[in-house]
C-alpha atoms as a PDB file:
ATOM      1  CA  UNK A   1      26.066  33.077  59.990  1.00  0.00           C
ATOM      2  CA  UNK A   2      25.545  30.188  57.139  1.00  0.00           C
ATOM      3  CA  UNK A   3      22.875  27.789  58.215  1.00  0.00           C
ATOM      4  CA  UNK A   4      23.304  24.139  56.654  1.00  0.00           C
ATOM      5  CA  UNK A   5      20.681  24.009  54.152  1.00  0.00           C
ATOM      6  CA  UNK A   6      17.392  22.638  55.279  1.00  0.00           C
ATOM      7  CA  UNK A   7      17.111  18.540  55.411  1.00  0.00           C
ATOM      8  CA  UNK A   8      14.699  16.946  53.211  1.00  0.00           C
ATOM      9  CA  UNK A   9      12.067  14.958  55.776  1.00  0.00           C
ATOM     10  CA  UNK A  10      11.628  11.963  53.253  1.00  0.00           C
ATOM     11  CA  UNK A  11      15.753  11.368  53.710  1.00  0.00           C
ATOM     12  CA  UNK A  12      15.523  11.324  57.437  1.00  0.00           C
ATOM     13  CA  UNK A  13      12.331  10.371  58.858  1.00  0.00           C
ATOM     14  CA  UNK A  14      10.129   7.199  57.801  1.00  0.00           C
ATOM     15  CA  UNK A  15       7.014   8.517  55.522  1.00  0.00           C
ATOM     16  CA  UNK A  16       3.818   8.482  57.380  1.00  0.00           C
ATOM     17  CA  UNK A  17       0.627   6.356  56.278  1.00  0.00           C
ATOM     18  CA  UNK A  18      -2.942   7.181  56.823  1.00  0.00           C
ATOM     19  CA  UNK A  19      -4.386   4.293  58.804  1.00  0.00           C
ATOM     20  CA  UNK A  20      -6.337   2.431  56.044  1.00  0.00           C
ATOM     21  CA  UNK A  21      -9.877   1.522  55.967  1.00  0.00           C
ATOM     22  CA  UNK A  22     -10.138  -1.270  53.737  1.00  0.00           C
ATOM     23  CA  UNK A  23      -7.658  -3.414  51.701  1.00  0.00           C
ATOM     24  CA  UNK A  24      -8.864  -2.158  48.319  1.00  0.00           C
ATOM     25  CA  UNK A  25      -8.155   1.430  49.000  1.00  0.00           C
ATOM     26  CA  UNK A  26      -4.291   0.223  49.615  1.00  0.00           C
ATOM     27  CA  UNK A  27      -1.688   1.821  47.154  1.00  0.00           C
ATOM     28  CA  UNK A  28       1.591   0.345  46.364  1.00  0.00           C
ATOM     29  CA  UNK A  29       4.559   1.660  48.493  1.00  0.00           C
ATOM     30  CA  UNK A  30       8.358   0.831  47.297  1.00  0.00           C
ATOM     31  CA  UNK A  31       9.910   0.937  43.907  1.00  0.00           C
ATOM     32  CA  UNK A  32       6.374   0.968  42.342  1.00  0.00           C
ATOM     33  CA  UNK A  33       5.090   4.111  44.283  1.00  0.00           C
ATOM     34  CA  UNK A  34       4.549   5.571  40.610  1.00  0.00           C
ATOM     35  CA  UNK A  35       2.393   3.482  39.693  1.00  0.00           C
ATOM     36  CA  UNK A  36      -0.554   3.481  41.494  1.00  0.00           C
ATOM     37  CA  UNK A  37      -2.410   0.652  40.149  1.00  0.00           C
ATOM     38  CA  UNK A  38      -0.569  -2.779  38.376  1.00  0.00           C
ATOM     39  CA  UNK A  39      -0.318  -3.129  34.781  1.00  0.00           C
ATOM     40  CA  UNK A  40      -3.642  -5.388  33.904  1.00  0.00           C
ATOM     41  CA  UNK A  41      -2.363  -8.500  32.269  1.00  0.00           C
ATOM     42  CA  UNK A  42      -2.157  -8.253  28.448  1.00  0.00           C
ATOM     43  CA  UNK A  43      -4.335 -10.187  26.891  1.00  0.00           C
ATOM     44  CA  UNK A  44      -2.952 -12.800  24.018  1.00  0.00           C
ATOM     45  CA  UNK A  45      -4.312 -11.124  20.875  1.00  0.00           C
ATOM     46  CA  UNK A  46      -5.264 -13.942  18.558  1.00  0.00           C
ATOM     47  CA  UNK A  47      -2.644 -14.250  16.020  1.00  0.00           C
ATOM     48  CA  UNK A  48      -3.155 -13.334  12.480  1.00  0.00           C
ATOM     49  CA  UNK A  49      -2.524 -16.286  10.684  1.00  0.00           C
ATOM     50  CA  UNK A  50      -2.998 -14.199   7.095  1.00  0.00           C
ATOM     51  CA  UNK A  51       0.378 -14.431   5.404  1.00  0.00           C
ATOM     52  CA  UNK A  52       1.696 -10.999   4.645  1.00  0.00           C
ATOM     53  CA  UNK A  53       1.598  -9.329   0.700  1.00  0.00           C
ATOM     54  CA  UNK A  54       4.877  -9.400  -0.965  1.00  0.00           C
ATOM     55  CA  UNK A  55       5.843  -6.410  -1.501  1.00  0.00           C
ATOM     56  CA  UNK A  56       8.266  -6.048  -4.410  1.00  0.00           C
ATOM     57  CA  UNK A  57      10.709  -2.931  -4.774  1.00  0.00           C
ATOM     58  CA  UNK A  58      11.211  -2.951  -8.299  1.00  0.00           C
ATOM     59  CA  UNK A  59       7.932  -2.889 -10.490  1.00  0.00           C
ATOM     60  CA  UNK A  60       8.522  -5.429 -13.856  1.00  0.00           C
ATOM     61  CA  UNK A  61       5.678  -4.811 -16.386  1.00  0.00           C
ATOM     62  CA  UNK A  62       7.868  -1.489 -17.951  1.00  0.00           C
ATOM     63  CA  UNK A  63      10.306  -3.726 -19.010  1.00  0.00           C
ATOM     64  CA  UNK A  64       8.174  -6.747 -20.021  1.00  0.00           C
ATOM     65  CA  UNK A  65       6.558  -4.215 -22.638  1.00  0.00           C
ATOM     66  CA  UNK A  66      10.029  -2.899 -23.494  1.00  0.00           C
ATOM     67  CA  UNK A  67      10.689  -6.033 -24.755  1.00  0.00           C
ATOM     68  CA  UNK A  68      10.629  -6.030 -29.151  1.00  0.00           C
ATOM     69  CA  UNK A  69       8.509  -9.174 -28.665  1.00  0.00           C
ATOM     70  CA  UNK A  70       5.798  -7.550 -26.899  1.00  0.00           C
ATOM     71  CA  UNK A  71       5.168  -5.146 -29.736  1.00  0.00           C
ATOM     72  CA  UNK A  72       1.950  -6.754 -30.329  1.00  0.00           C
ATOM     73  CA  UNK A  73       1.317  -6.563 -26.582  1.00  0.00           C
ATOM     74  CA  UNK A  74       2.107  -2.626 -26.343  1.00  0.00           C
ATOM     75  CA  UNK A  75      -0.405  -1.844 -29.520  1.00  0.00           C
ATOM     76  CA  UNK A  76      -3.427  -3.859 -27.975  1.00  0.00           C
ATOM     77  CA  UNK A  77      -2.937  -2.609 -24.601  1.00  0.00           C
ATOM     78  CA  UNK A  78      -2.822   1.475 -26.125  1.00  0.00           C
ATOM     79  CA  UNK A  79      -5.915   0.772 -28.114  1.00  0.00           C
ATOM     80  CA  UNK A  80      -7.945  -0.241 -24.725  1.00  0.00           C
ATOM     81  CA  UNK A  81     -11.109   1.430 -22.579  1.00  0.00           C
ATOM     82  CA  UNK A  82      -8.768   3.393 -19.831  1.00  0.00           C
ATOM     83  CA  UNK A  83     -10.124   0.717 -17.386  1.00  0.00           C
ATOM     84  CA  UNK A  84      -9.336  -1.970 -19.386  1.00  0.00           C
ATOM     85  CA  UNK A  85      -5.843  -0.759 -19.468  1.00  0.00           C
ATOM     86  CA  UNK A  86      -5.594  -0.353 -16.077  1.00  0.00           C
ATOM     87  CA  UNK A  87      -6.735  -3.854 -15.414  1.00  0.00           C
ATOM     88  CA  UNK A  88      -4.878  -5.638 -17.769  1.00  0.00           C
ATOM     89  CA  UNK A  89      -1.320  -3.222 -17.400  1.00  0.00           C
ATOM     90  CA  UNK A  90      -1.650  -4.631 -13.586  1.00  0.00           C
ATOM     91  CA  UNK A  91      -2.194  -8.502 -14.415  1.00  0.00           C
ATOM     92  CA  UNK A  92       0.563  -7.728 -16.237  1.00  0.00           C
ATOM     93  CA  UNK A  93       2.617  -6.740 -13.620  1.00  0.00           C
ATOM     94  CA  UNK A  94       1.440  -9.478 -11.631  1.00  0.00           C
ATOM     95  CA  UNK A  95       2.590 -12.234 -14.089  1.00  0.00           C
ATOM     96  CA  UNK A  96       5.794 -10.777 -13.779  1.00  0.00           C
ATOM     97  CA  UNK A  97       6.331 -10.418 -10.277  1.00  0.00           C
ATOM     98  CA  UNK A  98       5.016 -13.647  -9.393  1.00  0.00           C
ATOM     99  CA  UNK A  99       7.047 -15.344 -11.984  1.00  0.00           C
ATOM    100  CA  UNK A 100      10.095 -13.201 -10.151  1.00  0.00           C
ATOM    101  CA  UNK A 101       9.134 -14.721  -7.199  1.00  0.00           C
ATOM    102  CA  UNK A 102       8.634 -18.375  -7.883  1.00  0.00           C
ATOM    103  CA  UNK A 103      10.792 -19.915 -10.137  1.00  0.00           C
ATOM    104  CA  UNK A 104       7.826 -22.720  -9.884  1.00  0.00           C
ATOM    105  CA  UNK A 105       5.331 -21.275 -11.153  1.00  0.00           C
ATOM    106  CA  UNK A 106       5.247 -19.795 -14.966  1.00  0.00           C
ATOM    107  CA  UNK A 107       2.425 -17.537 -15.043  1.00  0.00           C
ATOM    108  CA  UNK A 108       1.013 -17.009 -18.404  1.00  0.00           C
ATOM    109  CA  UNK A 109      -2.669 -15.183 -17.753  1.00  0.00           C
ATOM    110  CA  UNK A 110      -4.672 -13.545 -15.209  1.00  0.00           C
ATOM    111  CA  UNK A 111      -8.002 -12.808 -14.514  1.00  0.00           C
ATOM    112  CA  UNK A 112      -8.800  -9.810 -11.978  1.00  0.00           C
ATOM    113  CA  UNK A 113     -12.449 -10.787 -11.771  1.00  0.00           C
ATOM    114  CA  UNK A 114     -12.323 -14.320 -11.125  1.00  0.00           C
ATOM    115  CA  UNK A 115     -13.707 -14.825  -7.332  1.00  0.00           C
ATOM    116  CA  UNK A 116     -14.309 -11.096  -6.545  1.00  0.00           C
ATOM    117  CA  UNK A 117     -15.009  -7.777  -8.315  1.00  0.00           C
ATOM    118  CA  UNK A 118     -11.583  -5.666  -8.631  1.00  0.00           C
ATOM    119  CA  UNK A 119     -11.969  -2.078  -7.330  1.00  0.00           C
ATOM    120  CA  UNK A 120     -10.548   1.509  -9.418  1.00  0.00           C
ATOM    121  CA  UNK A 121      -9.909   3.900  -6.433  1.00  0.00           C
ATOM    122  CA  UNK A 122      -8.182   7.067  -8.197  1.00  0.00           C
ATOM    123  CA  UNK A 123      -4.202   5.388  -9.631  1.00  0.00           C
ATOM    124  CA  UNK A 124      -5.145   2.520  -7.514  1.00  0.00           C
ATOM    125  CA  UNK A 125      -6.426  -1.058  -8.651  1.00  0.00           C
ATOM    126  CA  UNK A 126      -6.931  -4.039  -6.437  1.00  0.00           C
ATOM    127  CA  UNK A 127      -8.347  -7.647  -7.230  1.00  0.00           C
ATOM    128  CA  UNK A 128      -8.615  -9.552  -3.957  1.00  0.00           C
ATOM    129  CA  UNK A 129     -10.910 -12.425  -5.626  1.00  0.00           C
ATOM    130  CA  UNK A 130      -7.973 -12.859  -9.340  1.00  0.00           C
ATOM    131  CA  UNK A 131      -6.970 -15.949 -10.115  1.00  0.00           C
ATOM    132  CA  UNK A 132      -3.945 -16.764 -11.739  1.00  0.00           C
ATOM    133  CA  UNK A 133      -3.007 -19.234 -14.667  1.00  0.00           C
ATOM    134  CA  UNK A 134       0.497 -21.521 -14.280  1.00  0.00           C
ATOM    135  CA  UNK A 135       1.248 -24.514 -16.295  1.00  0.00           C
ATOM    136  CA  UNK A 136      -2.272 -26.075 -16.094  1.00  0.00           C
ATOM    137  CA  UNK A 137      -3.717 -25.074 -13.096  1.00  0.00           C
ATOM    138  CA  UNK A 138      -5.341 -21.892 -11.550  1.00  0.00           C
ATOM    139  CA  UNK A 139      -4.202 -20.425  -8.429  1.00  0.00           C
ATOM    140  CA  UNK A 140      -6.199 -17.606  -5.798  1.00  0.00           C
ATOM    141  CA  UNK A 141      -4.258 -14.365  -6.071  1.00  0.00           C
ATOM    142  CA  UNK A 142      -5.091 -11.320  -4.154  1.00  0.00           C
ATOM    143  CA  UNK A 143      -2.717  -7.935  -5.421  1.00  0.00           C
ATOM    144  CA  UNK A 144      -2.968  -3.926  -5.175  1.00  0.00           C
ATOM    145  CA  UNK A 145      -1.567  -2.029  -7.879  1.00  0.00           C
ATOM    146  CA  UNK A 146      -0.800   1.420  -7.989  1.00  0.00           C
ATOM    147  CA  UNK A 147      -0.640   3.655 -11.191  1.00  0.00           C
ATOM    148  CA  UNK A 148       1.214   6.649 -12.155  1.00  0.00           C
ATOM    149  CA  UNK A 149      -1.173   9.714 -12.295  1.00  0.00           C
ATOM    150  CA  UNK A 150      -1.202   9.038 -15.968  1.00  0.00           C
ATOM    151  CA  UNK A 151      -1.700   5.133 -15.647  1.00  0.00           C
ATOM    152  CA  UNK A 152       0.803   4.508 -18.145  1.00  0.00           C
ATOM    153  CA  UNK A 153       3.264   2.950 -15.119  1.00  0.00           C
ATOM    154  CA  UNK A 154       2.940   0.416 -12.363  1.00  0.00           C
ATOM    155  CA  UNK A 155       4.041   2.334  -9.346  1.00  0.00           C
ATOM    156  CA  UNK A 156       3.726  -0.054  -6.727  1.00  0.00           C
ATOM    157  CA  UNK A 157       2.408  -3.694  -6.307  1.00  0.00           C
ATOM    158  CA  UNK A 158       1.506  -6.168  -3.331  1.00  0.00           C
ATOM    159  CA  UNK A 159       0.645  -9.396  -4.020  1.00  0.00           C
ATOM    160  CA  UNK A 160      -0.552 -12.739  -2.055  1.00  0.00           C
ATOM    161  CA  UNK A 161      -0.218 -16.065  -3.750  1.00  0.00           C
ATOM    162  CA  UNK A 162      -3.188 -18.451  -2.679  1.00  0.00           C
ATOM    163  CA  UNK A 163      -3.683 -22.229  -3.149  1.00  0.00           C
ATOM    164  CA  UNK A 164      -4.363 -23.544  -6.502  1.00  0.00           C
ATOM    165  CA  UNK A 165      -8.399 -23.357  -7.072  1.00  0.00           C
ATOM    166  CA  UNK A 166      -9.847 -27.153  -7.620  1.00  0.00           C
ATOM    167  CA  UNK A 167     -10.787 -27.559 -11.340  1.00  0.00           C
ATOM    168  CA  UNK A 168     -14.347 -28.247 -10.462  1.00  0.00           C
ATOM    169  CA  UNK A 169     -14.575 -24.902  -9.497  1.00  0.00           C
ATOM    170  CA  UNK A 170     -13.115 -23.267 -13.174  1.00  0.00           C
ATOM    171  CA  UNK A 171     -16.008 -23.223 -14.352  1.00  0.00           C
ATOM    172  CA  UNK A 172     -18.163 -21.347 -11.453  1.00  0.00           C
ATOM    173  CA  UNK A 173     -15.129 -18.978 -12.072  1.00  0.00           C
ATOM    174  CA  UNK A 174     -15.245 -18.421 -15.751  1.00  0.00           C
ATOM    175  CA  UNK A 175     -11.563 -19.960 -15.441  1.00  0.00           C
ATOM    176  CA  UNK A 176     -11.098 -21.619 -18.687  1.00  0.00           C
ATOM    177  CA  UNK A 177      -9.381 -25.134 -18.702  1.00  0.00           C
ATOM    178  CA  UNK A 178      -6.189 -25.964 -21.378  1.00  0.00           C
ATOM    179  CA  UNK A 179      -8.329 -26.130 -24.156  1.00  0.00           C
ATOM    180  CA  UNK A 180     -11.069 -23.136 -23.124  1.00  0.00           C
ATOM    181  CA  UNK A 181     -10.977 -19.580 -23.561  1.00  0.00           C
ATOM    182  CA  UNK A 182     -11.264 -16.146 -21.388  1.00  0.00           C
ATOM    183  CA  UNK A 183     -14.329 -15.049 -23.534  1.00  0.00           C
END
């Protein structure tokens, strides 16, 4: 003989509860009997208000020093200290991509070490404290530059564009005016 097969309590009789001692030992009964305790509210992180780093996907400076014209450019920049390269193949790169990036501004020079000591960490270079020279003012620039293994190439590049730095502060800055020089 086939008995029916055997019925589930929960479907036919109400669930029992434990008499309960005090409110704060209550758990949640209903839809939410999987969770056993509420969410706790989220707290509102404070916002970061730091603009992100643009983050270009082509790198420039190979084809700047393609370029017949910077011949001159490519002989000086072979002949440096392999830190000075590095430094001065990524300002180069940053020129470019910020003049890619703002037809406004016109970059013509950079200095890493303006505001802050740049950092060498293996192919990579970053300046947080450069400065960067447009027209004739200076702006903050923060960027992150990394190298081929051989740190002939600009692999990748982030940069931040800051405000322009007040000209009573070029000279605290080694930031030469029109007329001044880097030296």
């Amino acid at each position: 003989m086939d008995l029916p097969p055997p019925v589930s309590q929960e479907k036919n009789q109400p669930a029992r509860q434990q008499p309960l001692t005090s409110q704060k030992d209550a758990v949640p009964v209903g839809k939410s009997e999987d969770k056993v305790t509420p969410p706790a509210p989220q707290e509102a992180e404070p916002q970061d208000d730091t603009p992100a780093m643009v983050k270009p996907s082509r790198m420039l400076s190979e084809k700047v020093l393609d370029d017949p014209r910077s011949r001159k450019a490519r002989k000086e920049l072979a002949a440096l200290a392999p830190t000075d390269h590095v430094e001065q193949l990524c300002g180069l790169e940053a020129m470019a991509q910020v003049g890619e990036w703002s037809k406004e501004l016109r970059p013509d020079r950079v200095v890493a070490y303006a505001m802050a000591d740049p950092k060498i960490v293996g192919n990579a270079f970053s300046a947080d404290g450069a400065a960067l020279h447009s027209k004739q003012d200076w702006y903050a620039l923060k960027f992150k530059c990394e190298l081929t293994p051989d740190h002939k190439k600009v692999a990748a590049f982030e940069f931040l564009m800051g405000d322009p730095i007040p000209k009573n502060d070029w000279g605290e800055h080694s930031l030469p005016d029109e007329s001044g020089s880097l030296d």
